[in-house]
PDB file of N, CA and C in Angstrom:
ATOM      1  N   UNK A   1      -4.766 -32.456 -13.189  1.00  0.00           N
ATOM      2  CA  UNK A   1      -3.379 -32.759 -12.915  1.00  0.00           C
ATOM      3  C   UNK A   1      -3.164 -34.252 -13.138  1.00  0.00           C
ATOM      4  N   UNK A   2      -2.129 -34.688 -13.782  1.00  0.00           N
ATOM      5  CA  UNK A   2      -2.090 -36.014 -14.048  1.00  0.00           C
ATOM      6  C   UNK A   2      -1.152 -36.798 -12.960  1.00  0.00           C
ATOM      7  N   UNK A   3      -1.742 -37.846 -12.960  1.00  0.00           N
ATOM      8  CA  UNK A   3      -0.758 -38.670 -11.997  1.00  0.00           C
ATOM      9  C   UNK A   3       0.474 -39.446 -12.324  1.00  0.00           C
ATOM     10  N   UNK A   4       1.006 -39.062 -11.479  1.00  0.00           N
ATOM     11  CA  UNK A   4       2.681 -39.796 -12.252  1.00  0.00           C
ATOM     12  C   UNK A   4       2.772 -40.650 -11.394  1.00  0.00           C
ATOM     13  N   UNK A   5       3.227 -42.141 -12.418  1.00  0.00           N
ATOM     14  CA  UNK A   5       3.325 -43.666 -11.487  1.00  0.00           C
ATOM     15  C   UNK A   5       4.673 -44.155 -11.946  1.00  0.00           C
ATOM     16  N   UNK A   6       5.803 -44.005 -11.118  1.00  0.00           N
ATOM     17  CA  UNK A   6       7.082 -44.019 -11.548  1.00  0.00           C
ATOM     18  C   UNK A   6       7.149 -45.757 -11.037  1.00  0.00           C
ATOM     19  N   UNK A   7       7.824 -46.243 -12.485  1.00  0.00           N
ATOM     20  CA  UNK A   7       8.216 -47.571 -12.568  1.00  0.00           C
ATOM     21  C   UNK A   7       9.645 -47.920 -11.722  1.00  0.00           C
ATOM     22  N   UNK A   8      10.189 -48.386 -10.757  1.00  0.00           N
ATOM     23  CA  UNK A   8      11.021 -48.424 -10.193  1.00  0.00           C
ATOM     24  C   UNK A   8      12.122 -49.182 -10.784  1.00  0.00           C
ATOM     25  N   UNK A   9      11.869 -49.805 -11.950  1.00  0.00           N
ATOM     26  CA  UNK A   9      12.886 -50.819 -12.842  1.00  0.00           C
ATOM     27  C   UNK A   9      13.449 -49.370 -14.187  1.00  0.00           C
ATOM     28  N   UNK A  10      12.640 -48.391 -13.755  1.00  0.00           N
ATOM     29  CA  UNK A  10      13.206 -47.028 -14.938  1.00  0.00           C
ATOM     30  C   UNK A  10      13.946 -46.430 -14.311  1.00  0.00           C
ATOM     31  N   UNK A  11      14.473 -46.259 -13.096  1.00  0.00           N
ATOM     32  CA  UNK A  11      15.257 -45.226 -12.599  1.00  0.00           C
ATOM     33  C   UNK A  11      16.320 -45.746 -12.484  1.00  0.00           C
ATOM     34  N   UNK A  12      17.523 -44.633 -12.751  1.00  0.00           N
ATOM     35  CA  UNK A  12      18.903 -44.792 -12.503  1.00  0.00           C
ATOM     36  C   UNK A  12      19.799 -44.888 -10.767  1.00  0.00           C
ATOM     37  N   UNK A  13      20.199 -45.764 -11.023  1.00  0.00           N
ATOM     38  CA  UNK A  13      20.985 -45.961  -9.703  1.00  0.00           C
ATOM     39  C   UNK A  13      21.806 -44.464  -9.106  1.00  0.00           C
ATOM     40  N   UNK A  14      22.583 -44.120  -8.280  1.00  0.00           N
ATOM     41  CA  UNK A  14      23.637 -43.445  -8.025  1.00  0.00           C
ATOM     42  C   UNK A  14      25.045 -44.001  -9.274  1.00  0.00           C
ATOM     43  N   UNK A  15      25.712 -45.099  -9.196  1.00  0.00           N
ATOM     44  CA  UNK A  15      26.535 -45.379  -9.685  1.00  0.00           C
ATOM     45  C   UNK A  15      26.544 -45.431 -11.318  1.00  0.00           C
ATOM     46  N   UNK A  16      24.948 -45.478 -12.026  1.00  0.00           N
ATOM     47  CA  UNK A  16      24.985 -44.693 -13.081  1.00  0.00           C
ATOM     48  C   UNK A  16      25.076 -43.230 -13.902  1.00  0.00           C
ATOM     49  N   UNK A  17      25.044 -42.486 -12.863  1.00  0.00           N
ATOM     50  CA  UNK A  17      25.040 -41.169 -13.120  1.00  0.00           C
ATOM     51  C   UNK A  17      26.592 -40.640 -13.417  1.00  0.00           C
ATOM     52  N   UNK A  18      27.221 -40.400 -14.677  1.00  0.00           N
ATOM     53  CA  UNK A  18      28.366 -39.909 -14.262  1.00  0.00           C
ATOM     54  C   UNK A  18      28.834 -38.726 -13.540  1.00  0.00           C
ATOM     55  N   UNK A  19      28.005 -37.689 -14.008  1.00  0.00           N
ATOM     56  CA  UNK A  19      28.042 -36.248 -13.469  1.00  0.00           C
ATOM     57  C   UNK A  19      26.827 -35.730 -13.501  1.00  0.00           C
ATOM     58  N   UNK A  20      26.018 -35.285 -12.028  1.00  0.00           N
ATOM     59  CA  UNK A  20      25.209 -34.245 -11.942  1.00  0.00           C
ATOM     60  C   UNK A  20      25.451 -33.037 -11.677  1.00  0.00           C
ATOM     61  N   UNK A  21      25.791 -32.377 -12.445  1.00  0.00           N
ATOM     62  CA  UNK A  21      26.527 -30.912 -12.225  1.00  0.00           C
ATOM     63  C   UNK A  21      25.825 -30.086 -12.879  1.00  0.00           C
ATOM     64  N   UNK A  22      25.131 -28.811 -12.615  1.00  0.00           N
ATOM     65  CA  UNK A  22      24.818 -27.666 -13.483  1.00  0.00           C
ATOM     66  C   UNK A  22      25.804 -27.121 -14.061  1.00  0.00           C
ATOM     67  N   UNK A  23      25.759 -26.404 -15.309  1.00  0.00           N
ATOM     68  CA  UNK A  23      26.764 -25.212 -15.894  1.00  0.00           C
ATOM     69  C   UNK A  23      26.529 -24.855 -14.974  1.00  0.00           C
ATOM     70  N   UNK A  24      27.969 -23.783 -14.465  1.00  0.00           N
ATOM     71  CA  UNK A  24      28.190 -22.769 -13.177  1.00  0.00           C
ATOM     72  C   UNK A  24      27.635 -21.635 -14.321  1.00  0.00           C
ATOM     73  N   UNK A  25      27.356 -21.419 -15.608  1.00  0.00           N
ATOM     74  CA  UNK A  25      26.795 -19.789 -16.258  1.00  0.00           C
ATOM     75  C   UNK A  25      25.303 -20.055 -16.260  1.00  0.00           C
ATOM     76  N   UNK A  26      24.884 -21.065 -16.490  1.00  0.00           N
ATOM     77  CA  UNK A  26      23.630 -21.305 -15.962  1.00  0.00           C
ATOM     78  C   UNK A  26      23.031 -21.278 -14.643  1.00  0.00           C
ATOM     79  N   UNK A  27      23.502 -21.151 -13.971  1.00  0.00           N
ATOM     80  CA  UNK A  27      23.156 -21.136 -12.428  1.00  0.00           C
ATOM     81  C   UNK A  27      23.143 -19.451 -12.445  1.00  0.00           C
ATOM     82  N   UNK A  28      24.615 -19.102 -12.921  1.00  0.00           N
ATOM     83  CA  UNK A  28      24.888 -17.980 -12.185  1.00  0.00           C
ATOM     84  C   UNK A  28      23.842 -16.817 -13.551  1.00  0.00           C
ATOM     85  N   UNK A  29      23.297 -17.171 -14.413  1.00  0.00           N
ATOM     86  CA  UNK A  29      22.341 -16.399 -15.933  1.00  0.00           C
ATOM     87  C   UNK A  29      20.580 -16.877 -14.449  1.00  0.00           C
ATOM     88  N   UNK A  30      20.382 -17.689 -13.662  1.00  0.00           N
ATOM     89  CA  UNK A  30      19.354 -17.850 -13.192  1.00  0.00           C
ATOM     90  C   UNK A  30      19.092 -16.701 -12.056  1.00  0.00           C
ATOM     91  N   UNK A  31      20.378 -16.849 -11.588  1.00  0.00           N
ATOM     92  CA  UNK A  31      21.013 -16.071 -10.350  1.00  0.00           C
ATOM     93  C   UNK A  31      20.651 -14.475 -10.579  1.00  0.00           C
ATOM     94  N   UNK A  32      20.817 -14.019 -12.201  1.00  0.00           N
ATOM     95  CA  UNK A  32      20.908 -12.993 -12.391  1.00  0.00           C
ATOM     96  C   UNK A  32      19.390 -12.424 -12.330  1.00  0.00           C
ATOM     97  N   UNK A  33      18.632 -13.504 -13.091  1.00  0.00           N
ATOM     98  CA  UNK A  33      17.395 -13.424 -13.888  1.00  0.00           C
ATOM     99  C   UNK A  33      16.571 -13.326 -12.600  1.00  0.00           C
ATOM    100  N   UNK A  34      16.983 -13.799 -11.315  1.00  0.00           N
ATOM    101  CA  UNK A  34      15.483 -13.628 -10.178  1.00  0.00           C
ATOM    102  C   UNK A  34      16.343 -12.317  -9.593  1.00  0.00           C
ATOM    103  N   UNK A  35      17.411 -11.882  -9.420  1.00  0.00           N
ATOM    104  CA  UNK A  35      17.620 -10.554  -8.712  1.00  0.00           C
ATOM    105  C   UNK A  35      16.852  -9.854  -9.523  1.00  0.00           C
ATOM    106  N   UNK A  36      16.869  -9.927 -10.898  1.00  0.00           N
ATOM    107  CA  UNK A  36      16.053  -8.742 -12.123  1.00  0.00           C
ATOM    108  C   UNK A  36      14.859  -8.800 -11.489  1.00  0.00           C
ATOM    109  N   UNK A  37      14.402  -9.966 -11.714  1.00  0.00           N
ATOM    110  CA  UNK A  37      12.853  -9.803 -11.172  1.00  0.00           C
ATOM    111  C   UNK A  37      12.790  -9.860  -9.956  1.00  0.00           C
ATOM    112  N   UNK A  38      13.094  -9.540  -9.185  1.00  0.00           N
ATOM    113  CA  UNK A  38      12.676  -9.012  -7.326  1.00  0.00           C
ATOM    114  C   UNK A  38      13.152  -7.607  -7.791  1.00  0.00           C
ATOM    115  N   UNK A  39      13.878  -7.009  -8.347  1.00  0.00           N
ATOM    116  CA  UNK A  39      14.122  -5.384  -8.569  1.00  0.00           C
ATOM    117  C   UNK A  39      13.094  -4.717  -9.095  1.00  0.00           C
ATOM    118  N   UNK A  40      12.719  -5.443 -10.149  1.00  0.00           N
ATOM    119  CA  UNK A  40      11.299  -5.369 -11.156  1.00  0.00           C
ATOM    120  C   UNK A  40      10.218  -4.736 -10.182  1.00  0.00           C
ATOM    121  N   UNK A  41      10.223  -5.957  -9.804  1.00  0.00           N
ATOM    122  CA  UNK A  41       8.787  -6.069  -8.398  1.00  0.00           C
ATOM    123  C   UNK A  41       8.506  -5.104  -7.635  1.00  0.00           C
ATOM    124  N   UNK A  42       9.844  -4.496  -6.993  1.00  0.00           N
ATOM    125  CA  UNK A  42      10.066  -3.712  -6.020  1.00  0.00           C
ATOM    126  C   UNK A  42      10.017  -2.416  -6.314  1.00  0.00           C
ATOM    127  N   UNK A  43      10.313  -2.179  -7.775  1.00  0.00           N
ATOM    128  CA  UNK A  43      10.104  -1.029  -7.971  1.00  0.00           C
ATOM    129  C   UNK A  43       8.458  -1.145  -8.536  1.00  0.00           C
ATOM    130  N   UNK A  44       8.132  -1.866  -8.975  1.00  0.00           N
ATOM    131  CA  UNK A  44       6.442  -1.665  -9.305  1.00  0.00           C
ATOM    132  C   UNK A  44       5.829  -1.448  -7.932  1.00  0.00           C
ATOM    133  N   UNK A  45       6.158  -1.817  -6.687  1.00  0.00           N
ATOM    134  CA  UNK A  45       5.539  -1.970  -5.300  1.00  0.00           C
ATOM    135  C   UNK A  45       5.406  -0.256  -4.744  1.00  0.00           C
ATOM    136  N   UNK A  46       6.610  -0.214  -5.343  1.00  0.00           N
ATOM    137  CA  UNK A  46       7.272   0.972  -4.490  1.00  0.00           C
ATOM    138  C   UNK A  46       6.259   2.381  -4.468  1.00  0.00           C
ATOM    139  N   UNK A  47       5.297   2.805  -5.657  1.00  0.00           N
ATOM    140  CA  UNK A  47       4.301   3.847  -5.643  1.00  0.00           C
ATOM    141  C   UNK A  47       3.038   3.177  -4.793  1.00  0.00           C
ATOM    142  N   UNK A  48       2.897   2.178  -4.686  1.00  0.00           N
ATOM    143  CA  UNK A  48       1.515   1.727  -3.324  1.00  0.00           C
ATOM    144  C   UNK A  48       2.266   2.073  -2.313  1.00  0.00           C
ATOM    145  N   UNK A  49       3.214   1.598  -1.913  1.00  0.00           N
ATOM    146  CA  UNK A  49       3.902   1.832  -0.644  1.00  0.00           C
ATOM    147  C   UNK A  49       3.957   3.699   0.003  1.00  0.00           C
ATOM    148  N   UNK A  50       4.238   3.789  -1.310  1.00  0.00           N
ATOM    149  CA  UNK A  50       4.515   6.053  -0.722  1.00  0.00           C
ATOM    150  C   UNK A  50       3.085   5.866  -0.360  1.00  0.00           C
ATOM    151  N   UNK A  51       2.177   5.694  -1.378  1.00  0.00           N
ATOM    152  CA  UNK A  51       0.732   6.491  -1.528  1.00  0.00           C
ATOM    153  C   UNK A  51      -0.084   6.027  -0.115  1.00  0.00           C
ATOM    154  N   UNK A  52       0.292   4.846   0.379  1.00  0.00           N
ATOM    155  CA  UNK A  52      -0.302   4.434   1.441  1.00  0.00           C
ATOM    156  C   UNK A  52       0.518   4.117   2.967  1.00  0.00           C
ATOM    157  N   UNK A  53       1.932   5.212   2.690  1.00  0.00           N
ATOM    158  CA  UNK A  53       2.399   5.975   3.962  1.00  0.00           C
ATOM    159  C   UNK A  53       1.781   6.437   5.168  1.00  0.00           C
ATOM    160  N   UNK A  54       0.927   7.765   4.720  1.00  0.00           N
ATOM    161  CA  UNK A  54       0.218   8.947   5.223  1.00  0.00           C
ATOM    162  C   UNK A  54      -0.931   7.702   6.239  1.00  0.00           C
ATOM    163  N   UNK A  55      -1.139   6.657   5.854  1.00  0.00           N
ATOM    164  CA  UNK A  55      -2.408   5.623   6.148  1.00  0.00           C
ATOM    165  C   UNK A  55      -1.968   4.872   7.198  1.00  0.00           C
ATOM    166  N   UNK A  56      -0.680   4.731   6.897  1.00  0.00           N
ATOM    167  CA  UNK A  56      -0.508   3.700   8.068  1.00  0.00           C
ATOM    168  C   UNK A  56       0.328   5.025   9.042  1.00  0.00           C
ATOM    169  N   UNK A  57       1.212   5.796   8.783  1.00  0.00           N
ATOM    170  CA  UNK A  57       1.392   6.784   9.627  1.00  0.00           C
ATOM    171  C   UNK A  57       0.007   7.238  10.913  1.00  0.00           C
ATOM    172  N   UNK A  58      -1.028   7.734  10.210  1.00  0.00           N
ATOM    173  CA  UNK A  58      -2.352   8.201  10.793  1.00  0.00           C
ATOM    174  C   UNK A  58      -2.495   6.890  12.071  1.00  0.00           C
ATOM    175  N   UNK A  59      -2.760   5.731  10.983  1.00  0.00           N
ATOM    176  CA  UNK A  59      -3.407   4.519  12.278  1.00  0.00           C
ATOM    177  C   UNK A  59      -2.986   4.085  13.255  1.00  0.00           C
ATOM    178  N   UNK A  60      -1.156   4.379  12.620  1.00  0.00           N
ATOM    179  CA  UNK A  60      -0.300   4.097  14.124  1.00  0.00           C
ATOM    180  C   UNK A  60      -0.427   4.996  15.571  1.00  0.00           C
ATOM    181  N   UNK A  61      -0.588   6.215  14.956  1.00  0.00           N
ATOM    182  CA  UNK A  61      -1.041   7.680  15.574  1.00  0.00           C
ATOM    183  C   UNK A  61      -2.156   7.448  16.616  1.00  0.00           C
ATOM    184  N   UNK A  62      -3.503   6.961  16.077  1.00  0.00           N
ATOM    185  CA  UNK A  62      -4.694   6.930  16.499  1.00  0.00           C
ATOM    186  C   UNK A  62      -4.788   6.138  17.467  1.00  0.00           C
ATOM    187  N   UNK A  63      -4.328   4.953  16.729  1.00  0.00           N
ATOM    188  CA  UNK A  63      -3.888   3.807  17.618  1.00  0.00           C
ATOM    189  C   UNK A  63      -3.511   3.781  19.018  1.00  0.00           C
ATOM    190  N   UNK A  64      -2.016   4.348  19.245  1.00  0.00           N
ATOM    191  CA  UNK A  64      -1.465   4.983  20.283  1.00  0.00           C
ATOM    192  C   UNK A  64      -2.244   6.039  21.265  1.00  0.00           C
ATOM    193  N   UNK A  65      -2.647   7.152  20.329  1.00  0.00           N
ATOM    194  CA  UNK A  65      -3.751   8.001  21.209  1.00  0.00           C
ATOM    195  C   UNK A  65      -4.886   7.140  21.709  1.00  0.00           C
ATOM    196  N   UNK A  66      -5.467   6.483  21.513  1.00  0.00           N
ATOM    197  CA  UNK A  66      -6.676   5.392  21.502  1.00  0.00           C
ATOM    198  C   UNK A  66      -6.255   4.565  23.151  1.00  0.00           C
ATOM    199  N   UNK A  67      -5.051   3.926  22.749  1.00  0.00           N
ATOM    200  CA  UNK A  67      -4.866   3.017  23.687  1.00  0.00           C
ATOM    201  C   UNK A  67      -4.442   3.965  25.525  1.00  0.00           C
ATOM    202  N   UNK A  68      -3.891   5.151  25.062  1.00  0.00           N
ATOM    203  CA  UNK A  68      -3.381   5.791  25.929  1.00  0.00           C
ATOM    204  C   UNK A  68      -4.385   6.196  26.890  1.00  0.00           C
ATOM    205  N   UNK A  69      -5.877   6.515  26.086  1.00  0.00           N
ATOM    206  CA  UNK A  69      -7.214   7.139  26.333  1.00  0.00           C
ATOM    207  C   UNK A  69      -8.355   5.898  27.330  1.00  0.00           C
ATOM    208  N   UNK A  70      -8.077   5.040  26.372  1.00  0.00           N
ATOM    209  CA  UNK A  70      -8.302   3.863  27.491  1.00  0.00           C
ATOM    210  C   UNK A  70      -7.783   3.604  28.862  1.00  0.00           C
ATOM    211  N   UNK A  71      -6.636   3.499  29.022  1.00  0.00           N
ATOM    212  CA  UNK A  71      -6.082   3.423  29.875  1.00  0.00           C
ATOM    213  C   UNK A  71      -6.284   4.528  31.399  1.00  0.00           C
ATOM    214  N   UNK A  72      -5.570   5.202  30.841  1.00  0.00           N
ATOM    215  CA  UNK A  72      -6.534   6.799  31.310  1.00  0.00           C
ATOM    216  C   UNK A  72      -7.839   7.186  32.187  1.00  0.00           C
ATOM    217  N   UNK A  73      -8.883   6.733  30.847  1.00  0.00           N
ATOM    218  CA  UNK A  73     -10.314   6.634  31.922  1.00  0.00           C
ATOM    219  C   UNK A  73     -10.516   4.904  32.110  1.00  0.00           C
ATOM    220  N   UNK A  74      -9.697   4.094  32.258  1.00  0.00           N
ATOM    221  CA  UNK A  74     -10.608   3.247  32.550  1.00  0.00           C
ATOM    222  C   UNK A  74     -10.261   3.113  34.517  1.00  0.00           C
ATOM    223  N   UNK A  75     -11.061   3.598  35.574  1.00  0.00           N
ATOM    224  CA  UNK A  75     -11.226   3.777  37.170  1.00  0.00           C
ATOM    225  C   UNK A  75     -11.941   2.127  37.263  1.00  0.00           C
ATOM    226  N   UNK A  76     -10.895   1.064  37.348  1.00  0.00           N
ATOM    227  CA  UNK A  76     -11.530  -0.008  38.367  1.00  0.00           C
ATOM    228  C   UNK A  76     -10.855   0.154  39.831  1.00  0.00           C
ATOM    229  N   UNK A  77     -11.915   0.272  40.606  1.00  0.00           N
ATOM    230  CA  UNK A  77     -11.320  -0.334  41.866  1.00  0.00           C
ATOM    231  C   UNK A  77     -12.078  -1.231  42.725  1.00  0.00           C
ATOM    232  N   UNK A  78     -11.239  -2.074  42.823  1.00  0.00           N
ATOM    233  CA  UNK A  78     -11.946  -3.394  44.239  1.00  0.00           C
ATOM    234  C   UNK A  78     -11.680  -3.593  45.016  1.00  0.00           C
ATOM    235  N   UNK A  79     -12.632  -3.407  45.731  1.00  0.00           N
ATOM    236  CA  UNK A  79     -12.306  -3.321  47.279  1.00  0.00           C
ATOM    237  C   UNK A  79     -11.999  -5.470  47.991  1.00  0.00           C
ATOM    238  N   UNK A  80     -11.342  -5.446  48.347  1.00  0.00           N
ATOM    239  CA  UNK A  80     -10.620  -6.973  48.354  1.00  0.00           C
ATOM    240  C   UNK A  80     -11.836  -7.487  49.213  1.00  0.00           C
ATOM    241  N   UNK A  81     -12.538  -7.290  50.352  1.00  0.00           N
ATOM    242  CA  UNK A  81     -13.233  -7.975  50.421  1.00  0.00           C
ATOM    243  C   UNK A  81     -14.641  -8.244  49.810  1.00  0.00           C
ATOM    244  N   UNK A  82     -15.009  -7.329  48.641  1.00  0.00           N
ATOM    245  CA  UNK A  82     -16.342  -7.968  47.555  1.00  0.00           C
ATOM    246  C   UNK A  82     -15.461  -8.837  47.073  1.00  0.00           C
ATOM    247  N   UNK A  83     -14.335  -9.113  46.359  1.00  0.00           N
ATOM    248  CA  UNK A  83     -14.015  -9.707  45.630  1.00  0.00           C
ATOM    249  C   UNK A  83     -13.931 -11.399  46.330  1.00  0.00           C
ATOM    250  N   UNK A  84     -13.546 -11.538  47.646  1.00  0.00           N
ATOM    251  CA  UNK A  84     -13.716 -12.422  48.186  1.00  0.00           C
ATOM    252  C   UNK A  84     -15.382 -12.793  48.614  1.00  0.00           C
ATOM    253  N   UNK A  85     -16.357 -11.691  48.587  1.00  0.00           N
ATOM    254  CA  UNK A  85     -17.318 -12.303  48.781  1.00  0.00           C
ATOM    255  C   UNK A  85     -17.918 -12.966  47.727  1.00  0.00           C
ATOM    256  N   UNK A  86     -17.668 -12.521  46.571  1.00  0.00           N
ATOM    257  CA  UNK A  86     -18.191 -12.772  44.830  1.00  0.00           C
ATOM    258  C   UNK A  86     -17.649 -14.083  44.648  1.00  0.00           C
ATOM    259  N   UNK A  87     -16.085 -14.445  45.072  1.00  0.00           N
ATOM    260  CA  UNK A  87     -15.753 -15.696  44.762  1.00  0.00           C
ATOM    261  C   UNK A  87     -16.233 -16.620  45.461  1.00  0.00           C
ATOM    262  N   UNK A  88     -16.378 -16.570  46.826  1.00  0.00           N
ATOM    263  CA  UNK A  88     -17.478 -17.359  47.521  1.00  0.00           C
ATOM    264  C   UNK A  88     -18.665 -17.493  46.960  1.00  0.00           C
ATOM    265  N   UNK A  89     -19.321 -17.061  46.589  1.00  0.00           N
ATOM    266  CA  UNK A  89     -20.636 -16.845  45.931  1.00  0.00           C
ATOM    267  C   UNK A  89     -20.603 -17.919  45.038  1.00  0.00           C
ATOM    268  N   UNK A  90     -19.306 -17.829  43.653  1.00  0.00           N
ATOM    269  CA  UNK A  90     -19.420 -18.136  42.835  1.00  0.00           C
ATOM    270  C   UNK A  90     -19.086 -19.874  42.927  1.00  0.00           C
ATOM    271  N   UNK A  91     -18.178 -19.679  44.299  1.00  0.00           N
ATOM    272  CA  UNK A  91     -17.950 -21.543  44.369  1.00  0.00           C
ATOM    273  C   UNK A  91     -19.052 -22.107  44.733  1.00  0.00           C
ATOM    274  N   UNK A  92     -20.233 -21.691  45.417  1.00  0.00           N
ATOM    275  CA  UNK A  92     -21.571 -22.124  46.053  1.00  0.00           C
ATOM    276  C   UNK A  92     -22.075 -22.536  45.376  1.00  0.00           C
ATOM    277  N   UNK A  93     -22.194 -21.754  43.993  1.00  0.00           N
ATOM    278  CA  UNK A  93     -23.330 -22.339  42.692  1.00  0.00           C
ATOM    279  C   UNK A  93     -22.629 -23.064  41.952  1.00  0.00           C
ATOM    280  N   UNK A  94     -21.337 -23.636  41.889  1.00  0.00           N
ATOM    281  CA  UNK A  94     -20.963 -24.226  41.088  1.00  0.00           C
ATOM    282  C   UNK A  94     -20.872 -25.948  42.037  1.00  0.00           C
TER     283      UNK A  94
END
């Protein structure tokens, strides 16, 4: 990549510029040209997307069953005073 070392005695003021204006058909021919290509895109996307439906359908599925199943069997119970004896414990050694 080359380095660009801009001479500050080459650049134009504000008050030299008469008009910075784009053609408005140029803007609006650019305008046209990236909607084309995001349509392009989207339809090339669009057969991964079906084919790998069924995939993310399933994982969301599993997922949900999974987390529900956890929940379910997981039996903690503490009885409040181990828990106060454990924290005692634990301030002793520290």
């Amino acid at each position: 990549m080359p380095i660009i070392i801009r001479n500050p005695s080459m650049t134009l003021d504000l008050d030299q510029v008469p008009r910075a204006q784009k053609a408005s058909w140029k803007t609006f021919g650019l305008l046209l040209y990236r909607i084309g290509l995001l349509l392009v895109w989207t339809v090339f996307s669009l057969p991964g997307v079906v084919l790998h439906a069924p995939i993310f359908v399933t994982a969301s599925v599993v997922s949900k069953i999974k987390a529900k199943g956890s929940v379910t069997g997981s039996c903690v119970s503490a009885v409040p005073q181990v828990l106060m004896c454990l924290q005692r414990l634990s301030l002793r050694r520290s």
